[in-house]
PDB file of N, CA and C in Angstrom:
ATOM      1  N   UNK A   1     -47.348  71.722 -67.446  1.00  0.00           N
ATOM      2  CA  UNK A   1     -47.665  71.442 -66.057  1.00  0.00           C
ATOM      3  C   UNK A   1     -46.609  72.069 -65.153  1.00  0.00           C
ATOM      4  N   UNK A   2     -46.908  72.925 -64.025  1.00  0.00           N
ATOM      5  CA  UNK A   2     -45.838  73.229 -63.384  1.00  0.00           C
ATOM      6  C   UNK A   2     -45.752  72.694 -62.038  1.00  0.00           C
ATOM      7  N   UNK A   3     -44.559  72.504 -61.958  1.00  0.00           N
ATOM      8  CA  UNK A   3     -43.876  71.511 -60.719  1.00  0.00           C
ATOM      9  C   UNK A   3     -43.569  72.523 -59.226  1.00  0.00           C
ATOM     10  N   UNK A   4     -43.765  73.474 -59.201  1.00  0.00           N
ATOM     11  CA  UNK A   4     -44.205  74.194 -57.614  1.00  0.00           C
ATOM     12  C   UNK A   4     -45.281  74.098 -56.955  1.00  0.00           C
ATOM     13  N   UNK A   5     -46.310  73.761 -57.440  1.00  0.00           N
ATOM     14  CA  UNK A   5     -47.343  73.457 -56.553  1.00  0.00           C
ATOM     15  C   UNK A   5     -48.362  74.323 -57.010  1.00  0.00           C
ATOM     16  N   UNK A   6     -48.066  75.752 -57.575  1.00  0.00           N
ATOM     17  CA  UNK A   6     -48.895  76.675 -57.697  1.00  0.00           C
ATOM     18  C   UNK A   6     -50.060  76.526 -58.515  1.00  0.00           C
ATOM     19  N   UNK A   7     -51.493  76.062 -58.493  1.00  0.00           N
ATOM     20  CA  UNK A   7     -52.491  75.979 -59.432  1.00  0.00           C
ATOM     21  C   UNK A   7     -52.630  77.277 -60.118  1.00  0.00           C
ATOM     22  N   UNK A   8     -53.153  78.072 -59.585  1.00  0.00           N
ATOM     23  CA  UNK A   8     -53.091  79.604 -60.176  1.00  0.00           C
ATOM     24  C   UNK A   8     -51.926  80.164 -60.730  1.00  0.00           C
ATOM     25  N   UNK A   9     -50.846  79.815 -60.941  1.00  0.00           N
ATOM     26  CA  UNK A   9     -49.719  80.235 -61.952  1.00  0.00           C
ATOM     27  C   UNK A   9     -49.183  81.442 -61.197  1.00  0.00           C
ATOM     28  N   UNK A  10     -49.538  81.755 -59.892  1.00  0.00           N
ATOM     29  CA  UNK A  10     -48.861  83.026 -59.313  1.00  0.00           C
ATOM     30  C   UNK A  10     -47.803  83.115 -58.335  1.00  0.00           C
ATOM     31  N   UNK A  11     -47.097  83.670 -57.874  1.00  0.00           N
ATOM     32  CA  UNK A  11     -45.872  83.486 -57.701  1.00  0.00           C
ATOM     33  C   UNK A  11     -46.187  84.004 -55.776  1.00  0.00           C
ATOM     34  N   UNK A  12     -46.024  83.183 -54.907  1.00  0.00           N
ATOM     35  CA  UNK A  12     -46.404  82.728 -53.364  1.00  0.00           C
ATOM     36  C   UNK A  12     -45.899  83.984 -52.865  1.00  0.00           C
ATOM     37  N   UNK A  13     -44.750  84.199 -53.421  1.00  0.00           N
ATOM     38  CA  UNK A  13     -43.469  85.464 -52.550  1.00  0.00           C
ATOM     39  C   UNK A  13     -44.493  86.741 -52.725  1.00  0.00           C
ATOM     40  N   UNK A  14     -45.185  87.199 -53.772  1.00  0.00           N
ATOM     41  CA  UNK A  14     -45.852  87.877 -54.223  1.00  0.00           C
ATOM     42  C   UNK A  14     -47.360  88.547 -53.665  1.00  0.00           C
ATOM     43  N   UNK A  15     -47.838  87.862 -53.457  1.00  0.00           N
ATOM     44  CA  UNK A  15     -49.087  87.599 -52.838  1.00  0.00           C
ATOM     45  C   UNK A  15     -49.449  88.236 -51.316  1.00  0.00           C
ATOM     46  N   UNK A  16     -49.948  89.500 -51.616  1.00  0.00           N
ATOM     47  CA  UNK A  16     -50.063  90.434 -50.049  1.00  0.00           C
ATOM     48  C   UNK A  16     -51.723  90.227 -49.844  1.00  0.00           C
ATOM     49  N   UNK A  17     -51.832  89.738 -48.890  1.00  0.00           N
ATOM     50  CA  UNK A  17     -53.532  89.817 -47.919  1.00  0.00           C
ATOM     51  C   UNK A  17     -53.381  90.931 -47.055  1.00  0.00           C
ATOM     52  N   UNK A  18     -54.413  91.642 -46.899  1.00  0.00           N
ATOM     53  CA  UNK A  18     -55.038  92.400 -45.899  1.00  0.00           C
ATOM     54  C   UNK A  18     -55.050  92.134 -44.809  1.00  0.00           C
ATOM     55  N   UNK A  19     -54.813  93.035 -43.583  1.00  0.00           N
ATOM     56  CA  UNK A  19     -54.705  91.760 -41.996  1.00  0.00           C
ATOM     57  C   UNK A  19     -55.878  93.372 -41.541  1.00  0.00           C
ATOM     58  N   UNK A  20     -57.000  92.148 -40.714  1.00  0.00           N
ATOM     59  CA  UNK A  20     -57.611  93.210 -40.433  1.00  0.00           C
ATOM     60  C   UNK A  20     -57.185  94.180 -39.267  1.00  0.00           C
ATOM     61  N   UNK A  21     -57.570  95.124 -39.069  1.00  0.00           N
ATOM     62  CA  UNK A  21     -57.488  96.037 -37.974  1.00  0.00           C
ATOM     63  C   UNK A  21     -58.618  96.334 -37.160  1.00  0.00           C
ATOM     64  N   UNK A  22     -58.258  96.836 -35.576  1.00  0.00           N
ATOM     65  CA  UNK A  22     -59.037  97.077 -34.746  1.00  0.00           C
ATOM     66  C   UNK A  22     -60.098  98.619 -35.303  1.00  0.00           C
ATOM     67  N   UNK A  23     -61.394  98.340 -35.151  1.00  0.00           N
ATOM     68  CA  UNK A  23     -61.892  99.735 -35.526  1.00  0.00           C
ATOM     69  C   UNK A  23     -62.306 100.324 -34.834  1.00  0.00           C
ATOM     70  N   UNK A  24     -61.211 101.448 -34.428  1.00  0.00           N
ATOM     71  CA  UNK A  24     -61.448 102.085 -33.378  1.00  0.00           C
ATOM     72  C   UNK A  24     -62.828 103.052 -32.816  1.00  0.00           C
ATOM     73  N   UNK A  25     -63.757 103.287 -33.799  1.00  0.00           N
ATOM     74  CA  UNK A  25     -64.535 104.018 -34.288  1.00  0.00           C
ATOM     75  C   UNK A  25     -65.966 103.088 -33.514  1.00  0.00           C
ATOM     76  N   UNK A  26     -65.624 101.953 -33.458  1.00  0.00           N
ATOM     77  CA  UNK A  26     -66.691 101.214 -32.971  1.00  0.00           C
ATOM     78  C   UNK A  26     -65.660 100.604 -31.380  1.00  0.00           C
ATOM     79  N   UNK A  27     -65.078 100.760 -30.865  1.00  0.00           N
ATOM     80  CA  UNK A  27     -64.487 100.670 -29.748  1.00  0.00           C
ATOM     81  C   UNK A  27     -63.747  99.341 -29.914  1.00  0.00           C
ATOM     82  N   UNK A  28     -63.415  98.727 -30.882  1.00  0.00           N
ATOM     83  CA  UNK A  28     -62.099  97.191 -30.912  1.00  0.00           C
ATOM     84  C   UNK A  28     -61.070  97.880 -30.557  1.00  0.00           C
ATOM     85  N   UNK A  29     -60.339  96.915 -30.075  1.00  0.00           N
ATOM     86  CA  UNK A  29     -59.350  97.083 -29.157  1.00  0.00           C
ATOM     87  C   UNK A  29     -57.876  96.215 -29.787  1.00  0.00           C
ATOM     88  N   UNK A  30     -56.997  95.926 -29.528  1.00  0.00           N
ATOM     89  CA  UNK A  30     -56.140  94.689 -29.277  1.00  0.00           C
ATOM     90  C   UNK A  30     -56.298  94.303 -27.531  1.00  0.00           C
ATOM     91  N   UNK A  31     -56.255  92.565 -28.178  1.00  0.00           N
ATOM     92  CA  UNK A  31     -55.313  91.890 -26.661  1.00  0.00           C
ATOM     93  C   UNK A  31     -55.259  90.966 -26.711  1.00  0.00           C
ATOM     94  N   UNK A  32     -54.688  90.374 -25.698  1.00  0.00           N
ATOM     95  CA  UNK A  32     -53.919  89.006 -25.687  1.00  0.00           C
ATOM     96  C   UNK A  32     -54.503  88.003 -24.724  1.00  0.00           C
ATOM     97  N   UNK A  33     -54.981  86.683 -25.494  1.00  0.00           N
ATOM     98  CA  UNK A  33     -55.714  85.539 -24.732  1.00  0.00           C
ATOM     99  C   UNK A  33     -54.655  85.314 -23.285  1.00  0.00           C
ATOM    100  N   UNK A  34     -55.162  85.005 -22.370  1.00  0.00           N
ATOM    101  CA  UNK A  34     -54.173  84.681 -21.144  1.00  0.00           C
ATOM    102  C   UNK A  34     -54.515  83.880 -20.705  1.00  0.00           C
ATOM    103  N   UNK A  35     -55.585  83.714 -20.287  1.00  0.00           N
ATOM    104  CA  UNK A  35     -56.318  81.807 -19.881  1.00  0.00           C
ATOM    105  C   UNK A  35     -57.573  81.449 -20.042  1.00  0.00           C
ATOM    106  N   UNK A  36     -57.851  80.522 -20.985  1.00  0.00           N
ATOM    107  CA  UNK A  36     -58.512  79.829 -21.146  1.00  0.00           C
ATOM    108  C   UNK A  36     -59.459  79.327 -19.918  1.00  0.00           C
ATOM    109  N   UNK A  37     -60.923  79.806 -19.994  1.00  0.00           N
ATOM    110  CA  UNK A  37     -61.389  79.257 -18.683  1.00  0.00           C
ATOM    111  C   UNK A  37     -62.633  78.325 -19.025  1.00  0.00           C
ATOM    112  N   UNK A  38     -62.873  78.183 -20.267  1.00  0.00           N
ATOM    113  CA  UNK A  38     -64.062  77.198 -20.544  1.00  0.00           C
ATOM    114  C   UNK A  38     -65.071  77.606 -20.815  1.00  0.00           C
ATOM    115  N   UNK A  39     -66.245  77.040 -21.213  1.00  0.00           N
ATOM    116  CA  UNK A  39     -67.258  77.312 -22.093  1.00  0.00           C
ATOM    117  C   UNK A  39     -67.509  78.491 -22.864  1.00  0.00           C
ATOM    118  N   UNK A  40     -66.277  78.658 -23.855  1.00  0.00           N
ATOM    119  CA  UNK A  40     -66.563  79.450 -24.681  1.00  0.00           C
ATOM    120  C   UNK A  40     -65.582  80.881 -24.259  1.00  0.00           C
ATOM    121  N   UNK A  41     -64.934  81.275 -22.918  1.00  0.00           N
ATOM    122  CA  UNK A  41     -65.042  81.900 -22.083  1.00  0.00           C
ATOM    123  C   UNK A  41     -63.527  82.105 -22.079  1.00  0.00           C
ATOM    124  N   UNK A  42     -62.490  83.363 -22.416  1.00  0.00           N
ATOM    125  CA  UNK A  42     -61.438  83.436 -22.502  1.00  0.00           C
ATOM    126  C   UNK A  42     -60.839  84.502 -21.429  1.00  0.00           C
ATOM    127  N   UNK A  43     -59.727  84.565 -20.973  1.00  0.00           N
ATOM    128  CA  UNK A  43     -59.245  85.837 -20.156  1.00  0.00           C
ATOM    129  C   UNK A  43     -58.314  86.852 -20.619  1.00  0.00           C
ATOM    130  N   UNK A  44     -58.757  87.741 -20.941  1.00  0.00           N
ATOM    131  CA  UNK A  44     -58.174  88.646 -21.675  1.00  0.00           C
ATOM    132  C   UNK A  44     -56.954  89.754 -21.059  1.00  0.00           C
ATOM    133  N   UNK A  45     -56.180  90.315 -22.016  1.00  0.00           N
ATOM    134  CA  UNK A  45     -55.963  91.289 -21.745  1.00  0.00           C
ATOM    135  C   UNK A  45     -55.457  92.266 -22.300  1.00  0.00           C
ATOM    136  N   UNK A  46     -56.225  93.672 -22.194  1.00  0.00           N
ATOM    137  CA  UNK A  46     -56.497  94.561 -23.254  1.00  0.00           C
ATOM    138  C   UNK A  46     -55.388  95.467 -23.788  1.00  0.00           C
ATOM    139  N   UNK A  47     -55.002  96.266 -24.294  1.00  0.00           N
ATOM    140  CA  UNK A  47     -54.051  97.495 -24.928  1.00  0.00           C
ATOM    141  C   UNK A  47     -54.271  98.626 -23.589  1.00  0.00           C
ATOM    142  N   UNK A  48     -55.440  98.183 -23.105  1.00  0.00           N
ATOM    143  CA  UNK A  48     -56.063  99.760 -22.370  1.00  0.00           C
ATOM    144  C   UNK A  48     -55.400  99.199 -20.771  1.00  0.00           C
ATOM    145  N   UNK A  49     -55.018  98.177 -20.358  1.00  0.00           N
ATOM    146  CA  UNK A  49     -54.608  97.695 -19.288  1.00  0.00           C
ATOM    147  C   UNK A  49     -55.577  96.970 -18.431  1.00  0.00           C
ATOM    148  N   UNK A  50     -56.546  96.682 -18.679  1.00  0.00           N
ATOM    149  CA  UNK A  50     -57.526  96.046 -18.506  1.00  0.00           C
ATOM    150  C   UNK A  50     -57.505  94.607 -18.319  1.00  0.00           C
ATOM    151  N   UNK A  51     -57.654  93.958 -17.745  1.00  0.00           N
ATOM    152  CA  UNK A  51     -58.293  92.504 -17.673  1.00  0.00           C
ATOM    153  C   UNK A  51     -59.696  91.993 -17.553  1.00  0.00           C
ATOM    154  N   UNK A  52     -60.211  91.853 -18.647  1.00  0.00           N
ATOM    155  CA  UNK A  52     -61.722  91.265 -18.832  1.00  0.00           C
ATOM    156  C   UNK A  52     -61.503  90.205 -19.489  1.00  0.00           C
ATOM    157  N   UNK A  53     -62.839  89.357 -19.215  1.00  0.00           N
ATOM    158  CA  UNK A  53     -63.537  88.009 -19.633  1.00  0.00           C
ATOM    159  C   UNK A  53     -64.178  88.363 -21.038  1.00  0.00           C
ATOM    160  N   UNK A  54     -63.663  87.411 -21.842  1.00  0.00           N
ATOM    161  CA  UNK A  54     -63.701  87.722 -23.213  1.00  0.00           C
ATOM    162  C   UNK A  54     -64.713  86.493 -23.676  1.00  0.00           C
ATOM    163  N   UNK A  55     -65.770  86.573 -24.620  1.00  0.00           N
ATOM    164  CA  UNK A  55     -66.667  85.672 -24.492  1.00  0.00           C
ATOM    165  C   UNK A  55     -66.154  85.935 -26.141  1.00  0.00           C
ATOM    166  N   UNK A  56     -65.950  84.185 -26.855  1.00  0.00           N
ATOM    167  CA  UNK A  56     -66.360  83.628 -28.446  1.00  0.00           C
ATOM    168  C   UNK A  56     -67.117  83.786 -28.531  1.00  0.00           C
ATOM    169  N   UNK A  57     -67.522  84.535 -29.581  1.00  0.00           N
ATOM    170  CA  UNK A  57     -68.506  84.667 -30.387  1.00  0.00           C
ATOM    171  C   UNK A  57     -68.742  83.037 -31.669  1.00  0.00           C
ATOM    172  N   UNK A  58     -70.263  82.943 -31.851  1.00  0.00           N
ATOM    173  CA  UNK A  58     -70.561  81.565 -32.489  1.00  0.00           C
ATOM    174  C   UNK A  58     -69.710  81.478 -33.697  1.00  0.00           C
ATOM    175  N   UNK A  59     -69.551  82.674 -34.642  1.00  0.00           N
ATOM    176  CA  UNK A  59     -68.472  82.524 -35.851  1.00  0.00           C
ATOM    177  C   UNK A  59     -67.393  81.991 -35.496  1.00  0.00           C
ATOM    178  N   UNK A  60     -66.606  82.491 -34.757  1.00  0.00           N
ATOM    179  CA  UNK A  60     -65.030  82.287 -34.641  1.00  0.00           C
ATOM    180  C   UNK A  60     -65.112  80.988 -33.969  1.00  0.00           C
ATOM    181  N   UNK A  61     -65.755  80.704 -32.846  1.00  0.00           N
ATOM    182  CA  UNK A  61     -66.012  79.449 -32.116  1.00  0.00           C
ATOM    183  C   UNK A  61     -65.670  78.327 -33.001  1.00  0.00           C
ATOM    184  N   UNK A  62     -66.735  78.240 -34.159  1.00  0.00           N
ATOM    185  CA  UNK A  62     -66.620  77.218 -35.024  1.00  0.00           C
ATOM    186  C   UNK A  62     -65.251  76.962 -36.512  1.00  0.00           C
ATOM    187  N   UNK A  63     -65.103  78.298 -36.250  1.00  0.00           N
ATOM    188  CA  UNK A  63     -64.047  78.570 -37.454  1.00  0.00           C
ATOM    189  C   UNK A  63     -62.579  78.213 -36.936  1.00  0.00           C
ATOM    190  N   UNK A  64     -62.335  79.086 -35.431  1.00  0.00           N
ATOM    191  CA  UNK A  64     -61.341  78.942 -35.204  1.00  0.00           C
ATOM    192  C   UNK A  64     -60.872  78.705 -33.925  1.00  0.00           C
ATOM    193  N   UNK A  65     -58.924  77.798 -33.626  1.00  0.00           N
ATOM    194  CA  UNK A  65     -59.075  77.752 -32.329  1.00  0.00           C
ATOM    195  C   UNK A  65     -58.616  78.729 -31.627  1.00  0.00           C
ATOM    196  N   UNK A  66     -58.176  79.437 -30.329  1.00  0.00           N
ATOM    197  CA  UNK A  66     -57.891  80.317 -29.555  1.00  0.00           C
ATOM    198  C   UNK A  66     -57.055  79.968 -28.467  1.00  0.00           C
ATOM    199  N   UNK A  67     -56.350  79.924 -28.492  1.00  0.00           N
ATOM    200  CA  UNK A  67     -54.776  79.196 -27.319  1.00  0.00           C
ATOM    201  C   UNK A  67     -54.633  80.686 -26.525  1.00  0.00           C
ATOM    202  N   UNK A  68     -53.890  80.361 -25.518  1.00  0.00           N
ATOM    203  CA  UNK A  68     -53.435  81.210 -24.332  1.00  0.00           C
ATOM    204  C   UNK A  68     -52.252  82.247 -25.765  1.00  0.00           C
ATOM    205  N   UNK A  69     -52.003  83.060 -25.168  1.00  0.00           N
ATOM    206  CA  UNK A  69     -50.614  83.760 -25.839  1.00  0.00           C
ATOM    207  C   UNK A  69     -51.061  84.529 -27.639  1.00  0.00           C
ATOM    208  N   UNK A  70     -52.683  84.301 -27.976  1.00  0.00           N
ATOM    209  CA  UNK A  70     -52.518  84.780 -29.529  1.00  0.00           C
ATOM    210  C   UNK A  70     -53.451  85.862 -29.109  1.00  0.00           C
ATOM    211  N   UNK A  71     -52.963  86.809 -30.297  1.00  0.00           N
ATOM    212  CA  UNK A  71     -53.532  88.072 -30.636  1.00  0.00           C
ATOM    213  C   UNK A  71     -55.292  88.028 -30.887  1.00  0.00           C
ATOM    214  N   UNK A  72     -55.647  88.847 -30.396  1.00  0.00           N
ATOM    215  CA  UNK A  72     -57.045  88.994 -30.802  1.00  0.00           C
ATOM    216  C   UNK A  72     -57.412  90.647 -31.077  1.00  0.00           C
ATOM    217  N   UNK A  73     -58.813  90.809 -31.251  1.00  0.00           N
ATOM    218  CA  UNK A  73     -59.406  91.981 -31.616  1.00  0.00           C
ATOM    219  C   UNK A  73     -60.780  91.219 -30.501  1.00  0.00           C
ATOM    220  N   UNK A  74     -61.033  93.029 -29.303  1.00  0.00           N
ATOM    221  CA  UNK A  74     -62.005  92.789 -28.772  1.00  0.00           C
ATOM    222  C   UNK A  74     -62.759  93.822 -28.519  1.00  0.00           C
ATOM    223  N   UNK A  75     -64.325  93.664 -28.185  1.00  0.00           N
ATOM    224  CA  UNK A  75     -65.084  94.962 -28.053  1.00  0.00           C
ATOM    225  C   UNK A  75     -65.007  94.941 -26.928  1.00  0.00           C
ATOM    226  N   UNK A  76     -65.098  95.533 -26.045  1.00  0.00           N
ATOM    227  CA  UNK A  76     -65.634  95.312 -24.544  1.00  0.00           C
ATOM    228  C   UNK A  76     -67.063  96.081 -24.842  1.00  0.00           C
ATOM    229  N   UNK A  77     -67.575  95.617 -23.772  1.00  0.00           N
ATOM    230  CA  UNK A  77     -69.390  95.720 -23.593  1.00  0.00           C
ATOM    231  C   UNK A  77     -69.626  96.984 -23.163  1.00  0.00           C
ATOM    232  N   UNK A  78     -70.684  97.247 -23.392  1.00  0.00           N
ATOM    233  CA  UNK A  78     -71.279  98.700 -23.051  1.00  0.00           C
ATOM    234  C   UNK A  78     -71.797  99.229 -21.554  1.00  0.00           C
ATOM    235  N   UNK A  79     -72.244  98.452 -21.251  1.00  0.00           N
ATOM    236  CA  UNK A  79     -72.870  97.957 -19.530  1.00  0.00           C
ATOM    237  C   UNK A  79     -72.503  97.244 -18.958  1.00  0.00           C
ATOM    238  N   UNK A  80     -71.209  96.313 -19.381  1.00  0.00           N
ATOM    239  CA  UNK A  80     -70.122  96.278 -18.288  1.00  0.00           C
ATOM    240  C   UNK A  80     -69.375  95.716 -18.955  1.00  0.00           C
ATOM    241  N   UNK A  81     -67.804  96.619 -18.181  1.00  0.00           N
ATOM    242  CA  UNK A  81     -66.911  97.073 -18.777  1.00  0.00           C
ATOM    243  C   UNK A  81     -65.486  95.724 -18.710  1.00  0.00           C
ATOM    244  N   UNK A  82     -65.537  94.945 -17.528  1.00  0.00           N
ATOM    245  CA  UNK A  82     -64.626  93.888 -17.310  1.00  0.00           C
ATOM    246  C   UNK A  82     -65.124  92.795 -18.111  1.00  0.00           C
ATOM    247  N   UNK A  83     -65.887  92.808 -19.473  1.00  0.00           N
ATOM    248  CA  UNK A  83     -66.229  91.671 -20.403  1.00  0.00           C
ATOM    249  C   UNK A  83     -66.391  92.143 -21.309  1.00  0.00           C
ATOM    250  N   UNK A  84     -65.946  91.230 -22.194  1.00  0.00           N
ATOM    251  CA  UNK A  84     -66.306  91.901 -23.920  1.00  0.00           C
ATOM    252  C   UNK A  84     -66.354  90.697 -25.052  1.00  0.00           C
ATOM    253  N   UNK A  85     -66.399  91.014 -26.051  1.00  0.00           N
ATOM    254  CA  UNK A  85     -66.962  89.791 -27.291  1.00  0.00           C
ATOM    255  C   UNK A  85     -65.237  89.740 -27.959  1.00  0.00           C
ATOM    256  N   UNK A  86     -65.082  88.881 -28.293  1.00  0.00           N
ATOM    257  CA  UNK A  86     -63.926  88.784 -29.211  1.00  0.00           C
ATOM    258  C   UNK A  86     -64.201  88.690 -30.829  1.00  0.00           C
ATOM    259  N   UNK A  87     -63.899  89.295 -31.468  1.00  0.00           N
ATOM    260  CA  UNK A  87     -63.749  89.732 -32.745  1.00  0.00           C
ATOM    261  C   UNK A  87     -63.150  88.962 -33.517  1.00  0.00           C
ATOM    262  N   UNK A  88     -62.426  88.683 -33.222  1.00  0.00           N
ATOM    263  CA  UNK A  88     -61.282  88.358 -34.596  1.00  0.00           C
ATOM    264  C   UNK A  88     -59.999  87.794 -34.098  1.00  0.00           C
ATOM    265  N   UNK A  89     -59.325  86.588 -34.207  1.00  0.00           N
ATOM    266  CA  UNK A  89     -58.300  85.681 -33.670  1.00  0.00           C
ATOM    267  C   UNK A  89     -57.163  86.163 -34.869  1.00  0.00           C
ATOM    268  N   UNK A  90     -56.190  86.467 -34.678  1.00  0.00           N
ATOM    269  CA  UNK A  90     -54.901  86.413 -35.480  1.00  0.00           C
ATOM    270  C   UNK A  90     -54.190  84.786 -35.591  1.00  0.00           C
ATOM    271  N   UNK A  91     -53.666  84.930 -36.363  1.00  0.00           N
ATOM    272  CA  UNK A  91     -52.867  83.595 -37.023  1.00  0.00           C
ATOM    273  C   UNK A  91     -51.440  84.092 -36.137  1.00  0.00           C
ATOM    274  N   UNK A  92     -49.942  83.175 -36.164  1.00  0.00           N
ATOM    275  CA  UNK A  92     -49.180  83.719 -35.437  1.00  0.00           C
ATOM    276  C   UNK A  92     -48.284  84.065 -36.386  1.00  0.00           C
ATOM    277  N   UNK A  93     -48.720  84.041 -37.738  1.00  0.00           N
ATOM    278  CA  UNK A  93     -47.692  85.020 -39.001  1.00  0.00           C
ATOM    279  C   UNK A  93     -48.536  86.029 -38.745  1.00  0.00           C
ATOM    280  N   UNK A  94     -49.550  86.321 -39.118  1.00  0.00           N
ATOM    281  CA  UNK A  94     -50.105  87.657 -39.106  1.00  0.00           C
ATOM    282  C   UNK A  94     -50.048  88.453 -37.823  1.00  0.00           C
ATOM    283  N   UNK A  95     -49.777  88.003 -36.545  1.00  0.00           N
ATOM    284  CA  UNK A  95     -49.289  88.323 -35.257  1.00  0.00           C
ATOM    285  C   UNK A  95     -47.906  89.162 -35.471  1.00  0.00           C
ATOM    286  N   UNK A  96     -46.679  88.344 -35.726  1.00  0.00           N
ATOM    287  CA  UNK A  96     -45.296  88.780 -35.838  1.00  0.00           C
ATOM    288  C   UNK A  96     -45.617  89.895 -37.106  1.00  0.00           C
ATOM    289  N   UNK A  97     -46.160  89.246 -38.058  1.00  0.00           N
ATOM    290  CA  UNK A  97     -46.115  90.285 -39.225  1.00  0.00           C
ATOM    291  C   UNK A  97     -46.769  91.899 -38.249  1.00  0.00           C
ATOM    292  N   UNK A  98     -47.202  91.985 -38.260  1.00  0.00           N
ATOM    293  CA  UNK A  98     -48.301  93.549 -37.572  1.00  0.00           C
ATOM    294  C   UNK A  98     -47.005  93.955 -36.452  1.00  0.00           C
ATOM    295  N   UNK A  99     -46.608  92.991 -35.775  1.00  0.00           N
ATOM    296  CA  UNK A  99     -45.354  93.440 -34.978  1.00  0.00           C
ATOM    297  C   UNK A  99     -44.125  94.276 -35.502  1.00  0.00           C
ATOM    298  N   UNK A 100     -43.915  93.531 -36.538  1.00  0.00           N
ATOM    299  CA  UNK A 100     -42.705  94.030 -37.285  1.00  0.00           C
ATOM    300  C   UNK A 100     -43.079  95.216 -37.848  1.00  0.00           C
ATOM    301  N   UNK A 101     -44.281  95.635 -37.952  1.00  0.00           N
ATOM    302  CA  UNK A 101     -44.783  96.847 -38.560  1.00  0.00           C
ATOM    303  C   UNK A 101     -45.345  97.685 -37.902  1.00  0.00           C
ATOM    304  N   UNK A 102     -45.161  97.467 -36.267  1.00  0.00           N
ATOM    305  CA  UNK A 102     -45.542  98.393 -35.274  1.00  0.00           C
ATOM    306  C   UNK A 102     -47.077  98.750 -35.166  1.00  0.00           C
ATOM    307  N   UNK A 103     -47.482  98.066 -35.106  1.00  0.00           N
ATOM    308  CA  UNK A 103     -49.340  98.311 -35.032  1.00  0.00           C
ATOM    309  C   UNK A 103     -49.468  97.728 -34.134  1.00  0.00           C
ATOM    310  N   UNK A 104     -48.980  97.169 -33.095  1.00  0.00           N
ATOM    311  CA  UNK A 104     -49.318  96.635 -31.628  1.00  0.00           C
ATOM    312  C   UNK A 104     -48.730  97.339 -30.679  1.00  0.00           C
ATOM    313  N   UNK A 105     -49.457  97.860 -29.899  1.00  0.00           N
ATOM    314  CA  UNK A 105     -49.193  98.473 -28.711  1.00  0.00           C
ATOM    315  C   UNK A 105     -48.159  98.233 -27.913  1.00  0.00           C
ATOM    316  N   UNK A 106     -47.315  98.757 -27.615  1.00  0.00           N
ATOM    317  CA  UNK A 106     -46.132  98.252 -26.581  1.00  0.00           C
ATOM    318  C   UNK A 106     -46.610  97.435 -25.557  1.00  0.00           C
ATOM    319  N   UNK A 107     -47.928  98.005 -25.057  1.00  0.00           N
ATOM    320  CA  UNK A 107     -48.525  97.218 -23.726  1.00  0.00           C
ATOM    321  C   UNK A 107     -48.950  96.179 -23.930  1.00  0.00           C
ATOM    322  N   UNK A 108     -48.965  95.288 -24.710  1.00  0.00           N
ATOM    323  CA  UNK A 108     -49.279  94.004 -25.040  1.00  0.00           C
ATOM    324  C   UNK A 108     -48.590  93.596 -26.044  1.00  0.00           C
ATOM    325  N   UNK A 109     -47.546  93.807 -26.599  1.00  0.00           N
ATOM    326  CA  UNK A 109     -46.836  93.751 -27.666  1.00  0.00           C
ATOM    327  C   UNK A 109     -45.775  92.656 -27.164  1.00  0.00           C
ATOM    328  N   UNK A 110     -46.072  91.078 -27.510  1.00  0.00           N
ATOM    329  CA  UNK A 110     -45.130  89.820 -26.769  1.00  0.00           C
ATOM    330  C   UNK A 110     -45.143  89.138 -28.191  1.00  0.00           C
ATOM    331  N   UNK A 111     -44.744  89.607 -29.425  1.00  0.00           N
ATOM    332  CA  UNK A 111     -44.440  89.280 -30.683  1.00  0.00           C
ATOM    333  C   UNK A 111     -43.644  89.422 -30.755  1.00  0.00           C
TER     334      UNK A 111
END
């Protein structure tokens, strides 16, 4: 029986996950939640210098929460450009981590 906790017998220090990335190819972006305005309804702000209204999507809504100050991944919309869908919420290890490894834009880069 081992006394670390580990069920799987593998060693924690060890253990690298994938952090996703913006795909640029389909227009994701980085940016940073700034205020919270309700129903669903976040204020963004983008890598590109932008400030748009960032709308949860039903996945993440239910999965996860979204505070002022955390990293996200966002599309902005096709037919208009000051709103977009949010993608993908960062954790605030996987935030600092991507920092320390320079994949965030200086222009929004508060990691």
């Amino acid at each position: 029986m081992e006394k670390n906790g580990n069920k799987s017998g593998e060693n924690s220090e060890d253990e690298y996950v994938r952090i996703r990335l913006p795909n640029r190819k389909e227009g994701e972006m980085f940016a940073v939640a700034d205020q919270l305005v309700g129903g669903s309804r976040v204020k963004v702000v983008c890598e590109d210098g932008k400030s748009r209204m960032g709308r949860i999507r039903g996945r993440i809504k239910k999965r996860k929460w979204i505070r002022s100050g955390n990293l996200l991944i966002v599309r902005p919309w096709d037919f208009q450009d000051d709103k977009a869908d949010i993608i993908y919420c960062y954790t605030p290890t996987q935030a600092s981590n991507l920092a320390r490894r320079h994949k965030i834009p200086d222009s929004i880069n508060v990691f």
